[in-house]
PDB file of N, CA and C in Angstrom:
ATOM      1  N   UNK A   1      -0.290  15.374 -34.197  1.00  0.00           N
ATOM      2  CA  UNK A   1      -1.482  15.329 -33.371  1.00  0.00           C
ATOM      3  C   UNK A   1      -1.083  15.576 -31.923  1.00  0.00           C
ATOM      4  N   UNK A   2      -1.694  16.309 -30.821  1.00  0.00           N
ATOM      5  CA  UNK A   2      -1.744  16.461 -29.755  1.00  0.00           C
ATOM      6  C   UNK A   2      -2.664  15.436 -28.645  1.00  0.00           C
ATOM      7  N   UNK A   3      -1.688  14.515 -28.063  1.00  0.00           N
ATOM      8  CA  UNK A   3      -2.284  13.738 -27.376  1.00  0.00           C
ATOM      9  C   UNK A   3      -1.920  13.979 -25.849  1.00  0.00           C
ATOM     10  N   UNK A   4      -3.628  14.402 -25.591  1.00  0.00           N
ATOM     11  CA  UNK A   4      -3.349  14.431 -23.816  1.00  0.00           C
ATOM     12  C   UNK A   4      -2.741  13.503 -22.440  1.00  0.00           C
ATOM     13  N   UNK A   5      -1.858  13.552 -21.763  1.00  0.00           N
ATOM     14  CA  UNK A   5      -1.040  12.582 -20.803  1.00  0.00           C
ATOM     15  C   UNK A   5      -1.196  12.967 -19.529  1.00  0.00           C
ATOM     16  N   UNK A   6      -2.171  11.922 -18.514  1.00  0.00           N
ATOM     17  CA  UNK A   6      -2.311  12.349 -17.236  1.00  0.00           C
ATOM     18  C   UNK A   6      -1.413  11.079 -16.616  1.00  0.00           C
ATOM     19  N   UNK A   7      -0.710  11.866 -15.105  1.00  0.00           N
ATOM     20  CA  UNK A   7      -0.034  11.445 -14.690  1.00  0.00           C
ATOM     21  C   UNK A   7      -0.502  10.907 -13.513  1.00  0.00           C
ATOM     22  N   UNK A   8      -0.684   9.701 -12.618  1.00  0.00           N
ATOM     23  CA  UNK A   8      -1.079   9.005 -11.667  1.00  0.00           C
ATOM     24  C   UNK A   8      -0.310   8.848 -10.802  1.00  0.00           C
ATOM     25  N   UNK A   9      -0.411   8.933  -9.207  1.00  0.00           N
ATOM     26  CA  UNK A   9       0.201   8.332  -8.212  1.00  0.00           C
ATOM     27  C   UNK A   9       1.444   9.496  -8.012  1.00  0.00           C
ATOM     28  N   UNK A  10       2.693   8.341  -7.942  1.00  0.00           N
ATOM     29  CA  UNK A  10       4.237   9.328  -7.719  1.00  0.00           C
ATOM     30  C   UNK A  10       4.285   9.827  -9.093  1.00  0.00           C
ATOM     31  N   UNK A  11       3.609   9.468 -10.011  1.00  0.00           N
ATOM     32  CA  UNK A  11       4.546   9.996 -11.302  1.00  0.00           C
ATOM     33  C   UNK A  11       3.886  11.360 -11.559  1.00  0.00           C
ATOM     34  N   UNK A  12       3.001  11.810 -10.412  1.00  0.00           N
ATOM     35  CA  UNK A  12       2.611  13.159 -10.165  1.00  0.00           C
ATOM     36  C   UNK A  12       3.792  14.194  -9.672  1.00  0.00           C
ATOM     37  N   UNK A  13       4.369  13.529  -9.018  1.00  0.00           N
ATOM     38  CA  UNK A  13       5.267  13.906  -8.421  1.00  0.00           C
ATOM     39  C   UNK A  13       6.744  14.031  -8.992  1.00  0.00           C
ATOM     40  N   UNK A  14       6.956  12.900  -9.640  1.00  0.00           N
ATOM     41  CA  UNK A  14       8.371  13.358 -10.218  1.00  0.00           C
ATOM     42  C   UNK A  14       8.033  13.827 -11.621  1.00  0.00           C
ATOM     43  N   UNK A  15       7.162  14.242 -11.983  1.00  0.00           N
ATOM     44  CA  UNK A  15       6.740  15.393 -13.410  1.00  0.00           C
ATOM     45  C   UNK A  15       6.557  16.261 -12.911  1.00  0.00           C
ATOM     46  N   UNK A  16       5.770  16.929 -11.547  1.00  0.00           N
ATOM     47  CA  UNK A  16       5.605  18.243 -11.237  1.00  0.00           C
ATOM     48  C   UNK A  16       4.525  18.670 -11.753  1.00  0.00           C
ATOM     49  N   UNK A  17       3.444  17.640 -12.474  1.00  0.00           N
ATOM     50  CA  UNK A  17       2.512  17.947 -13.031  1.00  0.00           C
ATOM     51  C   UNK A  17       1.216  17.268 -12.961  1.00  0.00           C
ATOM     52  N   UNK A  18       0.068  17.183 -12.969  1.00  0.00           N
ATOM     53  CA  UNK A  18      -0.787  16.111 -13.336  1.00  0.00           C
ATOM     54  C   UNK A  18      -1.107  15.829 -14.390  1.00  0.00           C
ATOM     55  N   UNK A  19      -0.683  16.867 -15.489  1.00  0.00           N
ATOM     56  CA  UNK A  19      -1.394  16.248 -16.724  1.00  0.00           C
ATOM     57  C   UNK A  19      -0.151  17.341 -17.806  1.00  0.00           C
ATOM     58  N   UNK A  20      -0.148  16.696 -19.314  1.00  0.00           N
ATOM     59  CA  UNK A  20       0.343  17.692 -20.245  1.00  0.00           C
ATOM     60  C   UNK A  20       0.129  17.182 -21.341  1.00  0.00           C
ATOM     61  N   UNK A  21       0.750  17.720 -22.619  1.00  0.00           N
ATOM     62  CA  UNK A  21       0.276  17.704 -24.101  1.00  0.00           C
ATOM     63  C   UNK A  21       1.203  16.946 -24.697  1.00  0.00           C
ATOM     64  N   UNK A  22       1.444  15.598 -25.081  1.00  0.00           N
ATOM     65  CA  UNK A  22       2.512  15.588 -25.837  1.00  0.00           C
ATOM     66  C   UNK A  22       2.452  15.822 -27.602  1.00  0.00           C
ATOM     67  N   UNK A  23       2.828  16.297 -28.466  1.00  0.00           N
ATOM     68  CA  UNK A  23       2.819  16.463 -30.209  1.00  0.00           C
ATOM     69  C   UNK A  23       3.524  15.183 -30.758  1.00  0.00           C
ATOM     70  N   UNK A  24       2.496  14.038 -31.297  1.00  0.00           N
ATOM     71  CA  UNK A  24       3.692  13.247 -32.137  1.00  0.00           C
ATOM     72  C   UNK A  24       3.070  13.689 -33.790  1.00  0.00           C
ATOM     73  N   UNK A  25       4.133  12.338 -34.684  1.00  0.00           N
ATOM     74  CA  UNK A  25       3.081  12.740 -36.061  1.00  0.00           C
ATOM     75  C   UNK A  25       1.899  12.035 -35.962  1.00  0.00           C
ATOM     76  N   UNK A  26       1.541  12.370 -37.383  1.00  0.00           N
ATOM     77  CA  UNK A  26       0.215  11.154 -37.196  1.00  0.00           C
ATOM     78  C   UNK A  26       0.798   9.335 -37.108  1.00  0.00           C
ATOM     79  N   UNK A  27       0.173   8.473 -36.734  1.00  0.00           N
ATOM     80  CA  UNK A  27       0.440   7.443 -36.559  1.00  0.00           C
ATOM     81  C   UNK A  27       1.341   6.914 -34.936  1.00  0.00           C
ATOM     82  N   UNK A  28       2.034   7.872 -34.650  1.00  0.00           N
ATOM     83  CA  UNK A  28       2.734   7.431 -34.353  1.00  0.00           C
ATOM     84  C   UNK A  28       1.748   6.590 -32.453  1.00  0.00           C
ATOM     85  N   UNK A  29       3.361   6.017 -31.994  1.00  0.00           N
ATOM     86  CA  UNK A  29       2.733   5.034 -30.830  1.00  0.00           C
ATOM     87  C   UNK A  29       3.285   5.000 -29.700  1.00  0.00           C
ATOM     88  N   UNK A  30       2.658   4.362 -28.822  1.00  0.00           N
ATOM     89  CA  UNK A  30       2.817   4.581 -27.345  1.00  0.00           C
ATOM     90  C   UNK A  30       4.053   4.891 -26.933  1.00  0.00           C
ATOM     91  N   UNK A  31       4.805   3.797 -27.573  1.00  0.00           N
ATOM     92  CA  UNK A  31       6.717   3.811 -27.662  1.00  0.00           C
ATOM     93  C   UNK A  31       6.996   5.353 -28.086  1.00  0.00           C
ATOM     94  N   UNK A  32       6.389   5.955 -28.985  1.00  0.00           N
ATOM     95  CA  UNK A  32       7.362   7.562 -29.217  1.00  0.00           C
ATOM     96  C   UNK A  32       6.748   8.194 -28.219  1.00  0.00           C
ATOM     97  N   UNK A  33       5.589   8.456 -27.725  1.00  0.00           N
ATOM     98  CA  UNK A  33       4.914   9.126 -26.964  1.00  0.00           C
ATOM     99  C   UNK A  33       6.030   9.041 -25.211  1.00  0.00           C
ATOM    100  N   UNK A  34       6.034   7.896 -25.305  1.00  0.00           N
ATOM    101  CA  UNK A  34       6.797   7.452 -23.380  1.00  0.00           C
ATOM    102  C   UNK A  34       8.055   8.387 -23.933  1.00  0.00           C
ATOM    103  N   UNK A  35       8.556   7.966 -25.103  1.00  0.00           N
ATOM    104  CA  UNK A  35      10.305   8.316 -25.826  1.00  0.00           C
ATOM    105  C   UNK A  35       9.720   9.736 -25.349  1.00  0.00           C
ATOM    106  N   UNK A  36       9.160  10.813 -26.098  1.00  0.00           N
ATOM    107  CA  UNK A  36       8.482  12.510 -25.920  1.00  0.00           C
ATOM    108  C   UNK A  36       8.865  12.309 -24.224  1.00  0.00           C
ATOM    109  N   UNK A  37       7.438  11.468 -23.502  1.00  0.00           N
ATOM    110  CA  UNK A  37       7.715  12.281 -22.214  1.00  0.00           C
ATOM    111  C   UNK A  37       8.883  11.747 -21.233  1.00  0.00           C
ATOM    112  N   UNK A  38       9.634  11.114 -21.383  1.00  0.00           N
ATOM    113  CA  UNK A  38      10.833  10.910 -20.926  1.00  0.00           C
ATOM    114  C   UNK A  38      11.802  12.117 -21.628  1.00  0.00           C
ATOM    115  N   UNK A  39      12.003  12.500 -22.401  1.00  0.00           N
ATOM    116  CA  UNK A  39      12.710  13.996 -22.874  1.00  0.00           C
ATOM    117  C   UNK A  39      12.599  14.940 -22.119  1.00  0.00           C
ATOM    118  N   UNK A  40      11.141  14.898 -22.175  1.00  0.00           N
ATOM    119  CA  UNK A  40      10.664  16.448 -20.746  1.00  0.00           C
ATOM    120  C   UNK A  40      10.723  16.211 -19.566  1.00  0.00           C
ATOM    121  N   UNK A  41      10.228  15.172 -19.261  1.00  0.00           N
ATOM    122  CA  UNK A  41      10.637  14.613 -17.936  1.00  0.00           C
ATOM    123  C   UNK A  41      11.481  12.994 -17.716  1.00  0.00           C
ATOM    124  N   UNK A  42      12.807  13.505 -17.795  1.00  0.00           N
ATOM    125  CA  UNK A  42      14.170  12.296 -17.703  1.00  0.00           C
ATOM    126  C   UNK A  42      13.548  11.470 -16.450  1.00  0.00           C
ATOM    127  N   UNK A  43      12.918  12.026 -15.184  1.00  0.00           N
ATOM    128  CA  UNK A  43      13.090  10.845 -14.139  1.00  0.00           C
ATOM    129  C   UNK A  43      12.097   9.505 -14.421  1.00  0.00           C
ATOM    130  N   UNK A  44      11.015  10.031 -15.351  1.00  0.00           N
ATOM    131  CA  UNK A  44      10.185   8.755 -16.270  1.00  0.00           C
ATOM    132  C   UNK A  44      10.779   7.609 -16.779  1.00  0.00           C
ATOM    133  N   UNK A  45      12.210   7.825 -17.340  1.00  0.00           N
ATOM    134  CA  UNK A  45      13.061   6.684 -18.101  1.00  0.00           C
ATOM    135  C   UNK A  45      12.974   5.612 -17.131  1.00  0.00           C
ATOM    136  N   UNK A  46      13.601   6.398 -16.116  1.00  0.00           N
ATOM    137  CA  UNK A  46      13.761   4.485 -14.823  1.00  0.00           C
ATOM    138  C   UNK A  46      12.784   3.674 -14.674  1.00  0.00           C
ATOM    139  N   UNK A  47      11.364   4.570 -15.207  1.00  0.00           N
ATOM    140  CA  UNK A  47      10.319   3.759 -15.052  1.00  0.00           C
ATOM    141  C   UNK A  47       9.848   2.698 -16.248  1.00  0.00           C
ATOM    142  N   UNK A  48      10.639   3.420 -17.623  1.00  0.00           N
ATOM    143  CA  UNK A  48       9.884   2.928 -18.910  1.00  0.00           C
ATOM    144  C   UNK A  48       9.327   1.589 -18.510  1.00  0.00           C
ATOM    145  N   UNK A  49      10.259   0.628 -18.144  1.00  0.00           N
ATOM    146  CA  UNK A  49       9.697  -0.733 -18.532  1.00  0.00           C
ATOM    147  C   UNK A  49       8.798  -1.131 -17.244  1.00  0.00           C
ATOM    148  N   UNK A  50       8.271  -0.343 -16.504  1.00  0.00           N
ATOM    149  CA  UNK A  50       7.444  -0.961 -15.573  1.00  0.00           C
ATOM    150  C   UNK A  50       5.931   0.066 -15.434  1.00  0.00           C
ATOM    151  N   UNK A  51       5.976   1.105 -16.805  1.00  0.00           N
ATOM    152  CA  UNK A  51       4.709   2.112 -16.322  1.00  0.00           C
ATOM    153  C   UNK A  51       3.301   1.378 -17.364  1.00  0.00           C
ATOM    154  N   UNK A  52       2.737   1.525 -16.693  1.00  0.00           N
ATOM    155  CA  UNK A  52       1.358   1.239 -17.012  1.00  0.00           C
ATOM    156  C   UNK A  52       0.493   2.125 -17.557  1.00  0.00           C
ATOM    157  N   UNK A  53       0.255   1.536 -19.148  1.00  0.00           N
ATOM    158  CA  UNK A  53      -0.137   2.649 -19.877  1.00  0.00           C
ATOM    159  C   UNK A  53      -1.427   2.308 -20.708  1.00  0.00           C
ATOM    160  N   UNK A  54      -2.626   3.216 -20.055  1.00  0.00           N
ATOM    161  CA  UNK A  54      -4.067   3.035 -20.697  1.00  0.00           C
ATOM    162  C   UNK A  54      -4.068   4.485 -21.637  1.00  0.00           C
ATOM    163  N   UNK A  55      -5.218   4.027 -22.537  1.00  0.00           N
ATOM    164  CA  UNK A  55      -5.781   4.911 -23.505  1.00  0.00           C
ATOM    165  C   UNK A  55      -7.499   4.576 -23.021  1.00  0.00           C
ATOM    166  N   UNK A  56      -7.339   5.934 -23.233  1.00  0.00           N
ATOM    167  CA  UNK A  56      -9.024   5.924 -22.327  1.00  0.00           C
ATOM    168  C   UNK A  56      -9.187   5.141 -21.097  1.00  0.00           C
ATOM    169  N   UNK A  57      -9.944   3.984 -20.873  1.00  0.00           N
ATOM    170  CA  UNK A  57     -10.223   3.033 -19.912  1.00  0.00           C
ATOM    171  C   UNK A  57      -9.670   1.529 -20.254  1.00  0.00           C
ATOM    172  N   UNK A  58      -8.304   1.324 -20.875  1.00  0.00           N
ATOM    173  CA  UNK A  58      -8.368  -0.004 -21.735  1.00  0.00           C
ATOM    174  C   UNK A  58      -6.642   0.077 -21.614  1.00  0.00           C
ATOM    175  N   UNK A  59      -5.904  -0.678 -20.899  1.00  0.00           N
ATOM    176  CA  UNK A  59      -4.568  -0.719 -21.252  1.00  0.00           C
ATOM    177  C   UNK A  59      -4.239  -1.184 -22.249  1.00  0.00           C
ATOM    178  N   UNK A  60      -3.163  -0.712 -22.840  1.00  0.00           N
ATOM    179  CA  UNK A  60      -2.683  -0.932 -24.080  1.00  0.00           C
ATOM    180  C   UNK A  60      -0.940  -1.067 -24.286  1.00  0.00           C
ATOM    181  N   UNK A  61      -0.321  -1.818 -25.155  1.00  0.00           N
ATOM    182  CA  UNK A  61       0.919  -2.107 -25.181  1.00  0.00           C
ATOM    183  C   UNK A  61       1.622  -0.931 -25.907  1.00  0.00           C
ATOM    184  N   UNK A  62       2.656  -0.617 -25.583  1.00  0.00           N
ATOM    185  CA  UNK A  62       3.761   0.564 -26.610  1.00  0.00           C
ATOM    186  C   UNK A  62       2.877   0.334 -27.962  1.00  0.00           C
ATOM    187  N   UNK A  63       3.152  -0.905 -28.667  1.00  0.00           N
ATOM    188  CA  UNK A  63       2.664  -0.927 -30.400  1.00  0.00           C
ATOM    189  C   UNK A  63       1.586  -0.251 -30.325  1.00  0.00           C
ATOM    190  N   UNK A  64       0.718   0.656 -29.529  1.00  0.00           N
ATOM    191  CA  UNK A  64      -0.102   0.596 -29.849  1.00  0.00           C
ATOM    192  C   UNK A  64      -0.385   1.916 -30.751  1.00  0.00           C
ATOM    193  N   UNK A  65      -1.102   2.065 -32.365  1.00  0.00           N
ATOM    194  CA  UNK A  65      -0.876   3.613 -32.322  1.00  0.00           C
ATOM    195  C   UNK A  65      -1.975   4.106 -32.148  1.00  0.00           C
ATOM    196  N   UNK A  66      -1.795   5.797 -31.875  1.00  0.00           N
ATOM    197  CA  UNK A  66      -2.700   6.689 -31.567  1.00  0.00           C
ATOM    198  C   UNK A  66      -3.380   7.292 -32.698  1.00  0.00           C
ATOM    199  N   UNK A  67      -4.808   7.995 -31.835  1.00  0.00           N
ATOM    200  CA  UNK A  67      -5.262   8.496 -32.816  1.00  0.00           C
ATOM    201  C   UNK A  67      -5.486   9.960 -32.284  1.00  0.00           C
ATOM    202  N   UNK A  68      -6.232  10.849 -33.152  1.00  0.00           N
ATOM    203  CA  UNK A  68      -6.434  12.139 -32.441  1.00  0.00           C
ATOM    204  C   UNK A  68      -7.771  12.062 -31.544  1.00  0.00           C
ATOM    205  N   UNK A  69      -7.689  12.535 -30.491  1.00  0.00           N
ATOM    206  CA  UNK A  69      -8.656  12.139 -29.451  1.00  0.00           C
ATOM    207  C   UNK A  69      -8.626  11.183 -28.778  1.00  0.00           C
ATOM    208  N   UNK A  70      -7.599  10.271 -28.529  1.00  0.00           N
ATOM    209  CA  UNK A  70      -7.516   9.497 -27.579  1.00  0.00           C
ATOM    210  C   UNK A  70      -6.480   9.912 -26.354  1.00  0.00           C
ATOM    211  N   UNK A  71      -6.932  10.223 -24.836  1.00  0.00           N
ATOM    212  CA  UNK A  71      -6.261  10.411 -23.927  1.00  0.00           C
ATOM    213  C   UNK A  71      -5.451   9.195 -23.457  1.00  0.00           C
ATOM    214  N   UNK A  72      -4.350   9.304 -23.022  1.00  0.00           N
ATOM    215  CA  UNK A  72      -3.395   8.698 -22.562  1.00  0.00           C
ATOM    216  C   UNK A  72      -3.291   8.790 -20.836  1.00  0.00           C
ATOM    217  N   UNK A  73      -3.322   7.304 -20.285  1.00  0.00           N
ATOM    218  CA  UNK A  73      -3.169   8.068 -18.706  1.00  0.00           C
ATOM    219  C   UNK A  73      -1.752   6.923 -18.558  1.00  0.00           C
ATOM    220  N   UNK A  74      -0.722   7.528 -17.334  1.00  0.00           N
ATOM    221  CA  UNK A  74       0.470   6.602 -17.320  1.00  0.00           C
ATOM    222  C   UNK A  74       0.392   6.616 -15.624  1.00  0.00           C
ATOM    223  N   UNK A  75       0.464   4.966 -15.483  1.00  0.00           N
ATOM    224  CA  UNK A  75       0.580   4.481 -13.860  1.00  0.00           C
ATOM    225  C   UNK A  75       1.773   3.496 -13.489  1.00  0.00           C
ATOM    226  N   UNK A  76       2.789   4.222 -12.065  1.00  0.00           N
ATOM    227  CA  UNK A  76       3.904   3.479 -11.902  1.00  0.00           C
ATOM    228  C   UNK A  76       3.131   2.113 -11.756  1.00  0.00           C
ATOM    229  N   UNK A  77       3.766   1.023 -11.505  1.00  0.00           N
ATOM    230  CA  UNK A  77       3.634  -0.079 -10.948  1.00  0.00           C
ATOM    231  C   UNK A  77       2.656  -0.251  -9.600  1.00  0.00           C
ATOM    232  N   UNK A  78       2.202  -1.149  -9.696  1.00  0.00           N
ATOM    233  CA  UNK A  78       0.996  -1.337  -8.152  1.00  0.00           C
ATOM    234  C   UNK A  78       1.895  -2.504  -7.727  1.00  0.00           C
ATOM    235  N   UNK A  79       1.831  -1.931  -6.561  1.00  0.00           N
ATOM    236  CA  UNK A  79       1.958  -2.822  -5.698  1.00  0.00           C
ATOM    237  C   UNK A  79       1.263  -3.080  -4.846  1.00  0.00           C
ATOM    238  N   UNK A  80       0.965  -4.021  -4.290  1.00  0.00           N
ATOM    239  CA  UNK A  80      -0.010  -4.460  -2.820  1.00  0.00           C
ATOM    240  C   UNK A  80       0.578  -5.680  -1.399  1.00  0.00           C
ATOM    241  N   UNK A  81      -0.092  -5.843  -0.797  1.00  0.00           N
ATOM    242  CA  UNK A  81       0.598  -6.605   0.330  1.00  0.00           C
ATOM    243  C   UNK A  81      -0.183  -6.889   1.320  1.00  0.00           C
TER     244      UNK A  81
END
């Protein structure tokens, strides 16, 4: 299945992209999806354990699995002050 991945904030920036396609199988979950776009884009890894990851309007944990038609959006860390 082809699940769409928009990129927020800096992580616009160190992908070079705002948005792309990742292919998993069916079932699969948030965890292979980050695993996919950390492959294409390595500078994502430093972030794994701190990116913030919604499906549609609803954050959701790695376990979570996908379906076809659900967009994926990924946000570094917020900070405020």
């Amino acid at each position: 299945m082809k699940i769409p991945v928009h990129f927020y904030s800096y992580f616009k920036d160190i992908t070079g992209c705002t948005d792309t396609v990742i292919e998993l199988p069916e079932g699969g979950d948030i965890a292979q999806l980050l695993a996919a776009a950390c492959l294409r884009f390595p500078k994502l890894h430093s972030m794994g354990n701190s990116t913030l990851i919604a499906v549609g309007v609803n954050y959701q944990p790695k376990s979570y699995v996908l379906k076809e038609g659900d967009r994926v959006s990924l946000f570094p860390p917020v900070q405020g002050g």
